[in-house]
C-alpha atoms as a PDB file:
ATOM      1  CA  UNK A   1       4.679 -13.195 -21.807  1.00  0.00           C
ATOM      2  CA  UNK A   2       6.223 -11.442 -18.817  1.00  0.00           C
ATOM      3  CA  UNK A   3       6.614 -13.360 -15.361  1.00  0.00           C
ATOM      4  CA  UNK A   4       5.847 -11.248 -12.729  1.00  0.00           C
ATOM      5  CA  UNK A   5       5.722 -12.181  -9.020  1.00  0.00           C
ATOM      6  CA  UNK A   6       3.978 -10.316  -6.369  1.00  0.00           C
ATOM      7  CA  UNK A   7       4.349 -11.307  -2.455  1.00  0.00           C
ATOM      8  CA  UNK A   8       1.188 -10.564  -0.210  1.00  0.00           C
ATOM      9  CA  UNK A   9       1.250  -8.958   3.340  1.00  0.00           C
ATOM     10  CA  UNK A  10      -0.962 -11.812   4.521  1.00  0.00           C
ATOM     11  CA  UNK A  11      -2.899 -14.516   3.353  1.00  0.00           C
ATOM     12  CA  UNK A  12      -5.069 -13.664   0.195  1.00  0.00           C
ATOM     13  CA  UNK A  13      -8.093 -11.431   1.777  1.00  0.00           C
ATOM     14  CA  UNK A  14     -10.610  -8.287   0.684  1.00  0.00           C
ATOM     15  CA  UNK A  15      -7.582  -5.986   0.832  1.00  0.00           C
ATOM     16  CA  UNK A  16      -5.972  -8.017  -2.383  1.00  0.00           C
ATOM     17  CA  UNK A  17      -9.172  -8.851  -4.101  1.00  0.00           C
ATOM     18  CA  UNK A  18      -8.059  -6.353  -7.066  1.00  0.00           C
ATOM     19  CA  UNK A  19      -4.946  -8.746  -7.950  1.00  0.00           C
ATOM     20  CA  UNK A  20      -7.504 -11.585  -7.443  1.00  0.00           C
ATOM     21  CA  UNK A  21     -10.112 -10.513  -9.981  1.00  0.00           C
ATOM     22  CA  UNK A  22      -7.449  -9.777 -12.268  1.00  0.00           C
ATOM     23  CA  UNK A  23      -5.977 -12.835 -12.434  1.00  0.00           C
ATOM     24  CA  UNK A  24      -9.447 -14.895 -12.723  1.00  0.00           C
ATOM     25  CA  UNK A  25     -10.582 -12.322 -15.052  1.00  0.00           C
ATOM     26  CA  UNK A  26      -7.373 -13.219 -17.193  1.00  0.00           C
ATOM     27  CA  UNK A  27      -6.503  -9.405 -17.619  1.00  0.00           C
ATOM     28  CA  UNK A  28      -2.957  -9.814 -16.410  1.00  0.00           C
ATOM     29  CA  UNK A  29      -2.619 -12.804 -19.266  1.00  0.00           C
ATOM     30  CA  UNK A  30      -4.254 -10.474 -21.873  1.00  0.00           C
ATOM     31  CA  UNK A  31      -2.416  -7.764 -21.184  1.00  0.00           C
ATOM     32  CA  UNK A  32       1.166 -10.168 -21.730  1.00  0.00           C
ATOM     33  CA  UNK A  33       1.520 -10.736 -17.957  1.00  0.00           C
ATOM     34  CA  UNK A  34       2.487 -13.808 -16.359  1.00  0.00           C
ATOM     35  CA  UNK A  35       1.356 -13.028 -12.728  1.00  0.00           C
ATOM     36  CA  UNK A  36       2.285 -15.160  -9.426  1.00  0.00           C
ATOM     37  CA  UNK A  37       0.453 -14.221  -6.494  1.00  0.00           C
ATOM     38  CA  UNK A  38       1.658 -15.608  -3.354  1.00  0.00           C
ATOM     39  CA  UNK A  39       0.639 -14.938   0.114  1.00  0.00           C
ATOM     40  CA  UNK A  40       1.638 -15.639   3.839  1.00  0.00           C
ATOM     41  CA  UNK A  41       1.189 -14.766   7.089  1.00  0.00           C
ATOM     42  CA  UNK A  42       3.913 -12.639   8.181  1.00  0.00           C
ATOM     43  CA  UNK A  43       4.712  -9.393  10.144  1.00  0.00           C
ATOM     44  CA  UNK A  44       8.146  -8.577   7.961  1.00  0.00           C
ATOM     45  CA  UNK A  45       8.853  -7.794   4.228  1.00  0.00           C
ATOM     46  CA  UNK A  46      10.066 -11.003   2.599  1.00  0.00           C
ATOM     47  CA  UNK A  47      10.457 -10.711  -0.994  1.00  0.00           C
ATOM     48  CA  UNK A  48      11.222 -14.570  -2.172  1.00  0.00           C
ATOM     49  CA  UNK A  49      12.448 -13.548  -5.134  1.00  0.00           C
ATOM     50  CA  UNK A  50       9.443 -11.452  -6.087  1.00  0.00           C
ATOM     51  CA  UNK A  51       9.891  -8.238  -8.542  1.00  0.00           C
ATOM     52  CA  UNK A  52       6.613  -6.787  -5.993  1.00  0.00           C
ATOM     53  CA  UNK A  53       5.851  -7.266  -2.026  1.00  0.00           C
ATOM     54  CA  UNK A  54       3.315  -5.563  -0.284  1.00  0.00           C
ATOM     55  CA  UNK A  55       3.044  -4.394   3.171  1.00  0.00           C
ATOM     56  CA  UNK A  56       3.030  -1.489   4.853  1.00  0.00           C
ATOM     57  CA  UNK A  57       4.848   1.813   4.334  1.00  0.00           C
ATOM     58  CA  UNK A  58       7.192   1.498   7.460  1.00  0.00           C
ATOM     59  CA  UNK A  59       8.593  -2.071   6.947  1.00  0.00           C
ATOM     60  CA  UNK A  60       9.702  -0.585   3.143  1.00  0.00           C
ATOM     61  CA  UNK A  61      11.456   2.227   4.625  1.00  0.00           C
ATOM     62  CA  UNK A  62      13.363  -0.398   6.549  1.00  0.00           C
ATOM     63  CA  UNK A  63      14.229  -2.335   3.785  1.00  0.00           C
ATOM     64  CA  UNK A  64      15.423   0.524   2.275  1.00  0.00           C
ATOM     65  CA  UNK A  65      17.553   1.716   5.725  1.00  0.00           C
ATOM     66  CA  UNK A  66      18.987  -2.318   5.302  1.00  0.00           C
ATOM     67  CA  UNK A  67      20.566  -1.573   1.225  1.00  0.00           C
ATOM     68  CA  UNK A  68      17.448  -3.804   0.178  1.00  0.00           C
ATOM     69  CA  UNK A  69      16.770  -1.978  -3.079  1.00  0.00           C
ATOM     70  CA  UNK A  70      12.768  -1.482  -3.001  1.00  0.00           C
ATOM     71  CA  UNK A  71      10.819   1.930  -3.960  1.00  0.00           C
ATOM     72  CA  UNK A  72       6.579   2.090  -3.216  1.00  0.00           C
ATOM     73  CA  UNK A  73       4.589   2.028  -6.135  1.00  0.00           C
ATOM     74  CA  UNK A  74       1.255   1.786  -5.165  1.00  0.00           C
ATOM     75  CA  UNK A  75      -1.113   1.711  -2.007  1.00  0.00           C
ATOM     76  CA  UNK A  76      -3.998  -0.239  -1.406  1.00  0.00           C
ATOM     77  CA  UNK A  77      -6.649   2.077   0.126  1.00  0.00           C
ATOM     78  CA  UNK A  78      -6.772   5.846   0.080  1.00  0.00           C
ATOM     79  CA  UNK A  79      -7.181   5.806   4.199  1.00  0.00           C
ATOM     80  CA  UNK A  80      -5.214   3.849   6.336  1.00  0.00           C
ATOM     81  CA  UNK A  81      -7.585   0.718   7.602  1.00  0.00           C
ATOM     82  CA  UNK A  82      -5.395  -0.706  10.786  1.00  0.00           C
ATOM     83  CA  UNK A  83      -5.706  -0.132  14.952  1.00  0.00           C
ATOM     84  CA  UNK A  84      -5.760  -2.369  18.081  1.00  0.00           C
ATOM     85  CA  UNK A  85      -8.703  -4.411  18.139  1.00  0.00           C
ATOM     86  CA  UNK A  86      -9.688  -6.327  21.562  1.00  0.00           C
ATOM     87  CA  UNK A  87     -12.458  -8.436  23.403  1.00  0.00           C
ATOM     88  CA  UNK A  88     -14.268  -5.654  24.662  1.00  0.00           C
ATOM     89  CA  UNK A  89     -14.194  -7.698  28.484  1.00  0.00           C
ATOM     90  CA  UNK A  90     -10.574  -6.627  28.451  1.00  0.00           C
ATOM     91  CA  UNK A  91     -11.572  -2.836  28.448  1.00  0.00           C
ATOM     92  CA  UNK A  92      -8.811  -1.433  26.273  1.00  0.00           C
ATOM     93  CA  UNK A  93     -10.916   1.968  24.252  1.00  0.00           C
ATOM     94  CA  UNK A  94      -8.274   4.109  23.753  1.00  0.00           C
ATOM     95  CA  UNK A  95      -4.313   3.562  23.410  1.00  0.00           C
ATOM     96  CA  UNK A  96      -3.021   4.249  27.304  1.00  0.00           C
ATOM     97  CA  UNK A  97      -5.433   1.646  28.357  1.00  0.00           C
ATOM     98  CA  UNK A  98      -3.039  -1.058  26.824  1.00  0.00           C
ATOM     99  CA  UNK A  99      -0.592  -0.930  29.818  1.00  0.00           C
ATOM    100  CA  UNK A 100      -0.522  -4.007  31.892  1.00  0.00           C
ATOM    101  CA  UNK A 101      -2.239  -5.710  29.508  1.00  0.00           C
ATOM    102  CA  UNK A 102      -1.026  -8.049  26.214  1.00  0.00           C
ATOM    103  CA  UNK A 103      -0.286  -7.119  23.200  1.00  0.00           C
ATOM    104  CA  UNK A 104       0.912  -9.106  20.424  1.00  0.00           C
ATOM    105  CA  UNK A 105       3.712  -7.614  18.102  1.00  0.00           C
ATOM    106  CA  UNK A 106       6.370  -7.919  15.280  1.00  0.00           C
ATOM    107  CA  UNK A 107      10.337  -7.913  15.928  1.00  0.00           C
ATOM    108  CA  UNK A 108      11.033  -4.934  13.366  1.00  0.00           C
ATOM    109  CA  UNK A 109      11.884  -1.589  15.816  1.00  0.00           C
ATOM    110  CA  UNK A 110       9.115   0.198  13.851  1.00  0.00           C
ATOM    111  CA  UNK A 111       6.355  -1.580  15.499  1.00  0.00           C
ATOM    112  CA  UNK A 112       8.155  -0.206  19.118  1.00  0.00           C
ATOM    113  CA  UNK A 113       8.289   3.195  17.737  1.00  0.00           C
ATOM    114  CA  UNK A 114       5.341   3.764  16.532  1.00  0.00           C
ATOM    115  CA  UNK A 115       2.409   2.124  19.279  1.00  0.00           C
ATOM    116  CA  UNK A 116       5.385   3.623  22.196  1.00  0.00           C
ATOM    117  CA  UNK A 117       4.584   7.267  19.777  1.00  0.00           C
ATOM    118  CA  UNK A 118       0.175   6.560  20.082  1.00  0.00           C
ATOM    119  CA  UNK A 119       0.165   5.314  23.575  1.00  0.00           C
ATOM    120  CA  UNK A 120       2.596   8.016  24.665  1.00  0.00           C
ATOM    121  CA  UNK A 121       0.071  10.468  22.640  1.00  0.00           C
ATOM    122  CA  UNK A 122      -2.763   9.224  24.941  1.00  0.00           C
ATOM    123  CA  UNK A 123      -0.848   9.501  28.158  1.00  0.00           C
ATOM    124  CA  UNK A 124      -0.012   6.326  28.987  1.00  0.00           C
ATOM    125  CA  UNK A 125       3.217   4.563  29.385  1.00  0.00           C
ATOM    126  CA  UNK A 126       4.502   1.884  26.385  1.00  0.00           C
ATOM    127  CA  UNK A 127       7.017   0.020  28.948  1.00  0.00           C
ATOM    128  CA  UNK A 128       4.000  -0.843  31.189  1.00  0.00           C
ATOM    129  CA  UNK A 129       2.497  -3.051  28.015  1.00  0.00           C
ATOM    130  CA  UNK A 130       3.152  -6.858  28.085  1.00  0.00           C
ATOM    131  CA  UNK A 131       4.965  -7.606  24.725  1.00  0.00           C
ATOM    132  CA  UNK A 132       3.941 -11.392  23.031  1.00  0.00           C
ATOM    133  CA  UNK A 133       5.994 -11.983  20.333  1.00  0.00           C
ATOM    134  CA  UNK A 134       3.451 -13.280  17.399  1.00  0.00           C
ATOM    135  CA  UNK A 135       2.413 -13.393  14.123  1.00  0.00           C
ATOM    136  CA  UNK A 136      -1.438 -13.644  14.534  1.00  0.00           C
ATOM    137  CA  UNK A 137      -2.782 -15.718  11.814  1.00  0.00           C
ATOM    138  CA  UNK A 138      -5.783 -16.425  14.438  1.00  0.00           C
ATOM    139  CA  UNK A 139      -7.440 -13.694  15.777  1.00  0.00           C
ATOM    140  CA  UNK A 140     -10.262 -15.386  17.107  1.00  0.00           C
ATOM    141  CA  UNK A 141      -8.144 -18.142  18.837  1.00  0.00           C
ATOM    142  CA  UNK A 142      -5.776 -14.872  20.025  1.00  0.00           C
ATOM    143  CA  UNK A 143      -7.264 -12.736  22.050  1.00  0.00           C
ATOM    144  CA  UNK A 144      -8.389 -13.592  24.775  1.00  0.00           C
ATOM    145  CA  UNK A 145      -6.038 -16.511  25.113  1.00  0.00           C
ATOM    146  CA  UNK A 146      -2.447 -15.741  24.217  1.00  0.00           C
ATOM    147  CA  UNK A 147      -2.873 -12.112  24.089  1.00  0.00           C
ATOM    148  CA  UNK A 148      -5.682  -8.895  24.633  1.00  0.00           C
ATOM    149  CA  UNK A 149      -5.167  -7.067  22.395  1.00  0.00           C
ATOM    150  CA  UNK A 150      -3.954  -7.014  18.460  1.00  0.00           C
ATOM    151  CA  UNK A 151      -2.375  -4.098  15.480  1.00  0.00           C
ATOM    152  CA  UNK A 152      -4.974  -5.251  12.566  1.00  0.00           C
ATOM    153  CA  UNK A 153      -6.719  -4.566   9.505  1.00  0.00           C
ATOM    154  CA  UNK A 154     -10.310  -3.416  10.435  1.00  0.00           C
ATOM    155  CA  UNK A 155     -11.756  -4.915   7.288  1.00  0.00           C
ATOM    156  CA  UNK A 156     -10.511  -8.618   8.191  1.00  0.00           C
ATOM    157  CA  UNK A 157      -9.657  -9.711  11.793  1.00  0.00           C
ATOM    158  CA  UNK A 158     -12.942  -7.469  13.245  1.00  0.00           C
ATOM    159  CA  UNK A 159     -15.151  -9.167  10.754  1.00  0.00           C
ATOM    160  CA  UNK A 160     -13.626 -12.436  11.736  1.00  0.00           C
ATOM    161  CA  UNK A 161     -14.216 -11.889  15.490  1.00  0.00           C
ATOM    162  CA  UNK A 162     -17.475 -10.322  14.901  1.00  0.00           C
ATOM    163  CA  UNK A 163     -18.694 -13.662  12.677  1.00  0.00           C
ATOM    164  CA  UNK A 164     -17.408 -15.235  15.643  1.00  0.00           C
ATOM    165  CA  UNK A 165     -19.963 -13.722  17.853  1.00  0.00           C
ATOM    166  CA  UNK A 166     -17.201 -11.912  19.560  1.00  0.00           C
ATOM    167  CA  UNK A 167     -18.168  -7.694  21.192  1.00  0.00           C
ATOM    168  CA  UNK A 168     -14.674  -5.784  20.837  1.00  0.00           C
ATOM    169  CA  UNK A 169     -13.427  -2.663  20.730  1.00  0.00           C
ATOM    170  CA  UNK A 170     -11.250  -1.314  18.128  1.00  0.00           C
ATOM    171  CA  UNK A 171      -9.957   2.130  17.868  1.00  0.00           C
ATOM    172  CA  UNK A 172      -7.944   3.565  14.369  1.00  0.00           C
ATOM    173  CA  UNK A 173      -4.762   4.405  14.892  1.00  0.00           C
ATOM    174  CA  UNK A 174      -4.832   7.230  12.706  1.00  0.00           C
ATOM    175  CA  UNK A 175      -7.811   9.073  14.740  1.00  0.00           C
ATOM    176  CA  UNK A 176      -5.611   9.584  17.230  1.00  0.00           C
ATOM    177  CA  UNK A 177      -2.712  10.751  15.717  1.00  0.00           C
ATOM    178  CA  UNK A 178      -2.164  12.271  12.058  1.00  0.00           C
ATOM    179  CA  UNK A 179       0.936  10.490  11.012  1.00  0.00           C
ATOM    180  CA  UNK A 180      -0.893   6.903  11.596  1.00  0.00           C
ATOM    181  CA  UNK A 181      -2.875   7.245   8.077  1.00  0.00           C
ATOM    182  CA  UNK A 182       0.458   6.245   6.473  1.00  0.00           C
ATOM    183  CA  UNK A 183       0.987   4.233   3.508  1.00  0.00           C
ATOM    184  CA  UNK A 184      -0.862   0.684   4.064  1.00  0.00           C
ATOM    185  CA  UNK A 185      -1.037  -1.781   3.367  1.00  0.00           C
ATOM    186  CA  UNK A 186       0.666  -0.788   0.079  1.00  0.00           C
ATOM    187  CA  UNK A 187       3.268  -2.493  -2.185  1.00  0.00           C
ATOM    188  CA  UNK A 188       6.464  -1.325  -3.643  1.00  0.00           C
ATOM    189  CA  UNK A 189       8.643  -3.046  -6.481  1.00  0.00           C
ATOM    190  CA  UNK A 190      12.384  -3.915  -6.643  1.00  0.00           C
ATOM    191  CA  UNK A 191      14.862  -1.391  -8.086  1.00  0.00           C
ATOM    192  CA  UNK A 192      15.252  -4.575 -10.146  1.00  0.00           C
ATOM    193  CA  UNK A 193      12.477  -4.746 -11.777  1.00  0.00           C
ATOM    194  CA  UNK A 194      11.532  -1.158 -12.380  1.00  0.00           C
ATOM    195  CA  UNK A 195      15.167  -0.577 -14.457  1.00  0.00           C
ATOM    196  CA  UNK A 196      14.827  -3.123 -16.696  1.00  0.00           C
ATOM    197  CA  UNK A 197      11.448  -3.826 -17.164  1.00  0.00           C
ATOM    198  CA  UNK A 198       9.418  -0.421 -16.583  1.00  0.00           C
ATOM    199  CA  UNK A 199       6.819  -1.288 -19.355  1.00  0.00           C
ATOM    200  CA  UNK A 200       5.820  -4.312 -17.549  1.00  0.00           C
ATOM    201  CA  UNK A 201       5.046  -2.704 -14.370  1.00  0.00           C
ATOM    202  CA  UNK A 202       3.228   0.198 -15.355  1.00  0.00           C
ATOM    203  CA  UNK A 203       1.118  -2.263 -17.490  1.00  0.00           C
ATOM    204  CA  UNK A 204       0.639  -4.559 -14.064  1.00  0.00           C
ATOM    205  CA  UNK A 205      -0.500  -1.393 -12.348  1.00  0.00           C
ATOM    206  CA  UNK A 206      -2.639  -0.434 -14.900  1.00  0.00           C
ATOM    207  CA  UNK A 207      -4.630  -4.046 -14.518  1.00  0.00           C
ATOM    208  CA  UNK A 208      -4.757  -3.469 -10.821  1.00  0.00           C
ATOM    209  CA  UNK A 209      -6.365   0.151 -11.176  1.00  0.00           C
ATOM    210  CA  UNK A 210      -8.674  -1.087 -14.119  1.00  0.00           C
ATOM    211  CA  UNK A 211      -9.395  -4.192 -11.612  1.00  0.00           C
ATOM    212  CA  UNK A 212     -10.148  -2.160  -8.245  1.00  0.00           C
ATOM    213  CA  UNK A 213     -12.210  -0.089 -10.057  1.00  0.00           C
ATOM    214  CA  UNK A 214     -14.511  -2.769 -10.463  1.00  0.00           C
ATOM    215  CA  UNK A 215     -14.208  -3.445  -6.514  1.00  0.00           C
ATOM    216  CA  UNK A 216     -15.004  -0.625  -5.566  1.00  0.00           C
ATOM    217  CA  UNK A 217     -18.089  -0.475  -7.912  1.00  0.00           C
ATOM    218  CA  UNK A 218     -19.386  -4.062  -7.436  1.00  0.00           C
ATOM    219  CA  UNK A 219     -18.365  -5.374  -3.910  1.00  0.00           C
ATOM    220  CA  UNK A 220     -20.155  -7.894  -3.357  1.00  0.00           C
ATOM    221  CA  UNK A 221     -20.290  -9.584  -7.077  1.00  0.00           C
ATOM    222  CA  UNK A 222     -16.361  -9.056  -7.386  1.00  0.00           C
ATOM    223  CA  UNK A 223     -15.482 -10.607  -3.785  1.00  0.00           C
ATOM    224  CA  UNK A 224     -18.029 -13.479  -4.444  1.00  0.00           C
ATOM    225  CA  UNK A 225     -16.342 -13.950  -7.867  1.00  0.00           C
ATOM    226  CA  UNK A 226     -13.108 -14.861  -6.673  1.00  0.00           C
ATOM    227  CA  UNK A 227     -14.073 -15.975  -3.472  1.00  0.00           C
ATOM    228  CA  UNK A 228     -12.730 -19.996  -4.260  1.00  0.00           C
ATOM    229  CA  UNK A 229      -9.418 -18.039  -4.136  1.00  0.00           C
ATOM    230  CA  UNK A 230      -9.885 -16.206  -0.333  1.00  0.00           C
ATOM    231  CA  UNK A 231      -9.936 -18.134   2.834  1.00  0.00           C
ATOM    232  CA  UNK A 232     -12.012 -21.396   2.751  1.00  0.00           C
ATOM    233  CA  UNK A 233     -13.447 -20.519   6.201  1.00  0.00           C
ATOM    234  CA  UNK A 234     -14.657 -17.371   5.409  1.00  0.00           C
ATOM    235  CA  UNK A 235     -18.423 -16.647   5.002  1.00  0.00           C
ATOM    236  CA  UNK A 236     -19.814 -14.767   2.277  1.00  0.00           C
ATOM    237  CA  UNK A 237     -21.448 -12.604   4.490  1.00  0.00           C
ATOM    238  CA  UNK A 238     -18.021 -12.163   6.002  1.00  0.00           C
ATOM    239  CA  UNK A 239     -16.601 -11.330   2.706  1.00  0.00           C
ATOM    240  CA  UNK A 240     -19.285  -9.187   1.519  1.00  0.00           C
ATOM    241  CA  UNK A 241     -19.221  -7.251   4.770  1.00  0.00           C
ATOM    242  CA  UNK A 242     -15.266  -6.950   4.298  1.00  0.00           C
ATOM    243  CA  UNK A 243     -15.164  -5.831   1.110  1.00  0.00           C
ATOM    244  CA  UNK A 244     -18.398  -3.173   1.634  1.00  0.00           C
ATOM    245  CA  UNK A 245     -16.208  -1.729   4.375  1.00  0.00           C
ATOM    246  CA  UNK A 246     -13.119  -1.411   2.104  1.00  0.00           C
ATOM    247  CA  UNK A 247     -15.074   0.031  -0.711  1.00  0.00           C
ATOM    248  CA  UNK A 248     -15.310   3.839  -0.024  1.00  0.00           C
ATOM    249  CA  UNK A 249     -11.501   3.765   0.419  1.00  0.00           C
ATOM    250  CA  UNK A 250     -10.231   1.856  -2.605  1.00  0.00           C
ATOM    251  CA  UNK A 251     -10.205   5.249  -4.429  1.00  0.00           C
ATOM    252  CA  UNK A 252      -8.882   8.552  -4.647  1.00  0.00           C
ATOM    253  CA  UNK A 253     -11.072  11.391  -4.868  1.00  0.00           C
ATOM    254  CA  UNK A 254     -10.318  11.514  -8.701  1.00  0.00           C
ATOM    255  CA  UNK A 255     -11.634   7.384  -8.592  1.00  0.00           C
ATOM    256  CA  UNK A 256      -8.248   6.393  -9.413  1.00  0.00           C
ATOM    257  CA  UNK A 257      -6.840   3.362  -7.066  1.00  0.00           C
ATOM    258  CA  UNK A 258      -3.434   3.218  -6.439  1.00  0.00           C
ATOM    259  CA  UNK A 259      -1.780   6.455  -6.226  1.00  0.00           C
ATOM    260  CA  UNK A 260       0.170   7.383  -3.202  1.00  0.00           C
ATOM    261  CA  UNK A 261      -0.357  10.739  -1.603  1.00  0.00           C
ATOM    262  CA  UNK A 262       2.824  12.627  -0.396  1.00  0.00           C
ATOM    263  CA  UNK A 263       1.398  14.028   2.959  1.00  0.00           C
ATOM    264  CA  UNK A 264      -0.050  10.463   3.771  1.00  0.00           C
ATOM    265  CA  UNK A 265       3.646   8.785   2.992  1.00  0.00           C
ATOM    266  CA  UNK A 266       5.923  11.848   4.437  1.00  0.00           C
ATOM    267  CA  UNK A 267       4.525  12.154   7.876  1.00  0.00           C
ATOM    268  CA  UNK A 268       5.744   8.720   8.871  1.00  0.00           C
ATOM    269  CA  UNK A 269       8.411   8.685   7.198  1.00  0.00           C
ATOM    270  CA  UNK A 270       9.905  12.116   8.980  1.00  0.00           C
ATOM    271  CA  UNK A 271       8.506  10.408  11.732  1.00  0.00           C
ATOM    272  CA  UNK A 272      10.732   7.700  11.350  1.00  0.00           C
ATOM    273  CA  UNK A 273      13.583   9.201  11.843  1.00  0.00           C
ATOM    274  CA  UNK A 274      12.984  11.540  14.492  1.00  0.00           C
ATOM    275  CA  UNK A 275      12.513   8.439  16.521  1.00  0.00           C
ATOM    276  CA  UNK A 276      15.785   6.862  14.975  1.00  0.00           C
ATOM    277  CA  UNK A 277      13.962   3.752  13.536  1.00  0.00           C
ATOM    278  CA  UNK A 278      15.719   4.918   9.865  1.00  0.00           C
ATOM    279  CA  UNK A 279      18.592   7.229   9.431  1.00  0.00           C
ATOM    280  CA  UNK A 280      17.345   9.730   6.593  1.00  0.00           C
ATOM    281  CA  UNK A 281      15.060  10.360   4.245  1.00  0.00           C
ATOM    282  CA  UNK A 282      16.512   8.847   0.779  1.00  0.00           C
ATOM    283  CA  UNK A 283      15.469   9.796  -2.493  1.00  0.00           C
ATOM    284  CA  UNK A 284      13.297   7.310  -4.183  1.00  0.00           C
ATOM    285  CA  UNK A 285      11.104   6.052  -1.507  1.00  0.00           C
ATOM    286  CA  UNK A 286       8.143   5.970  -3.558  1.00  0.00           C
ATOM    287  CA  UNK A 287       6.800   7.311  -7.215  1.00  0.00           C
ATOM    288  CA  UNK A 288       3.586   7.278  -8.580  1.00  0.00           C
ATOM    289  CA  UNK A 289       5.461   7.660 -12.540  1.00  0.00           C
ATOM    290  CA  UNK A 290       4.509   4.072 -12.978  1.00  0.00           C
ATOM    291  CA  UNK A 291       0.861   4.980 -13.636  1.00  0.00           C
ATOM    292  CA  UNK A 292      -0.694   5.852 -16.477  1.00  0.00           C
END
């Protein structure tokens, strides 16, 4: 049996329900795979001695600009599900109506280029936004409070403020600019593990394909299945509502999940280093040879 151990962006939610099914299914066991899921709120790549971590495309390519040894293998959806959500009372529809308001972010320079690159887009001016250092693990008790406005998933935190009774606004990041439909939240594997134990992985990718397959057919039954393993506090109306959202975009247009596209991945990357947040382009970033 082969240990494997995977690292979550977040806390287990409708974005990871593929790795969840597979591991209550047992497919990962049948298939010789001893898999470890763990998952934590956090806004940077830590890999705890995992052989996979997800998160999104940007934070990799800074591992890799750091010597940390990691190449993308997979992504989760086929569109890019993450913008600034907000209580609509604070007004904020569109990215240069952030300045002089709150906005909650991560340490990594990434985050700085790339909302300074939308809001700039829109007009407005990035050094006029109030910065709060935070890793929001509560939306709900967020905005509003320590902050107005949020980067998220759309298919968690606005469910969560919506089941909340809460109007917002949200807008997509990548409707406003191309490069924004970038690789996330996605997961890439250690150099480690893919020399000396390539087998393993393409078998573990081969689960999660055969596994969000079934999401994407059966929402509602597959969240609901596993749903002793997702946040006590969510509703299963919240969780069937996630996952419905997510569904459409679990897939590629050839209903394969997992498979990164090249445009999606390159335009933030290039990106990237035009605004000095990595210094090149390195061979390796990513690969999609680990599927079947």
């Amino acid at each position: 049996m082969e240990h494997l151990k995977v690292v979550l962006d977040w806390f287990p939610n409708t974005n990871h329900t593929g790795y969840l099914l597979a591991q209550k299914r047992g497919w990962f066991r049948a298939a010789g795979l001893d898999v470890e899921i763990d998952g934590e709120v956090h806004g940077s790549m830590e890999l705890h001695g995992a052989d996979f971590v997800c998160g999104p495309e940007i934070a990799m390519l800074e591992c890799l600009e750091r010597g940390i040894g990691l190449t993308g293998v997979a992504v989760m959806t086929q569109k890019c599900d993450s913008g600034i959500v907000s209580l609509k009372e604070a007004g904020i529809t569109r990215p240069r109506e952030l300045e002089g308001k709150r906005l909650t972010h991560w340490t990594p320079a990434w985050f700085h280029a790339a909302i300074r690159r939308v809001v700039e887009k829109d007009g407005g001016d990035y050094d006029k936004i109030q910065l709060v250092n935070l890793d929001v693990g509560d939306i709900t008790a967020t905005l509003g409070s320590v902050a107005d406005a949020t980067w998220v998933y759309e298919n968690w935190e606005n469910q969560v403020l919506l089941e909340a009774g809460k109007e917002i606004n949200y807008f997509n990041l990548g409707d406003v600019d191309p490069i924004f439909d970038f690789c996330a939240p996605a997961m890439a594997a250690t150099h480690q593990v893919l020399r000396e134990r390539p087998a393993a992985v393409r078998t573990f990718l081969s689960v999660l394909d055969r596994a969000y397959r079934e999401v994407a057919c059966d929402p509602e039954g597959t969240v609901l299945e596993v749903r002793d393993l997702l946040p006590a506090d969510a509703s299963d109306a919240l969780l069937t509502r996630s996952q419905k959202h997510l569904a459409p975009i679990l897939l590629d247009d050839q209903g394969r999940w997992g498979r990164i596209a090249p445009q999606r991945w390159d335009r933030m990357a290039d990106f990237l280093v035009e605004a000095g947040v990595i210094s090149r382009r390195r061979d390796g970033e990513f690969t999609n040879a680990y599927f079947s």
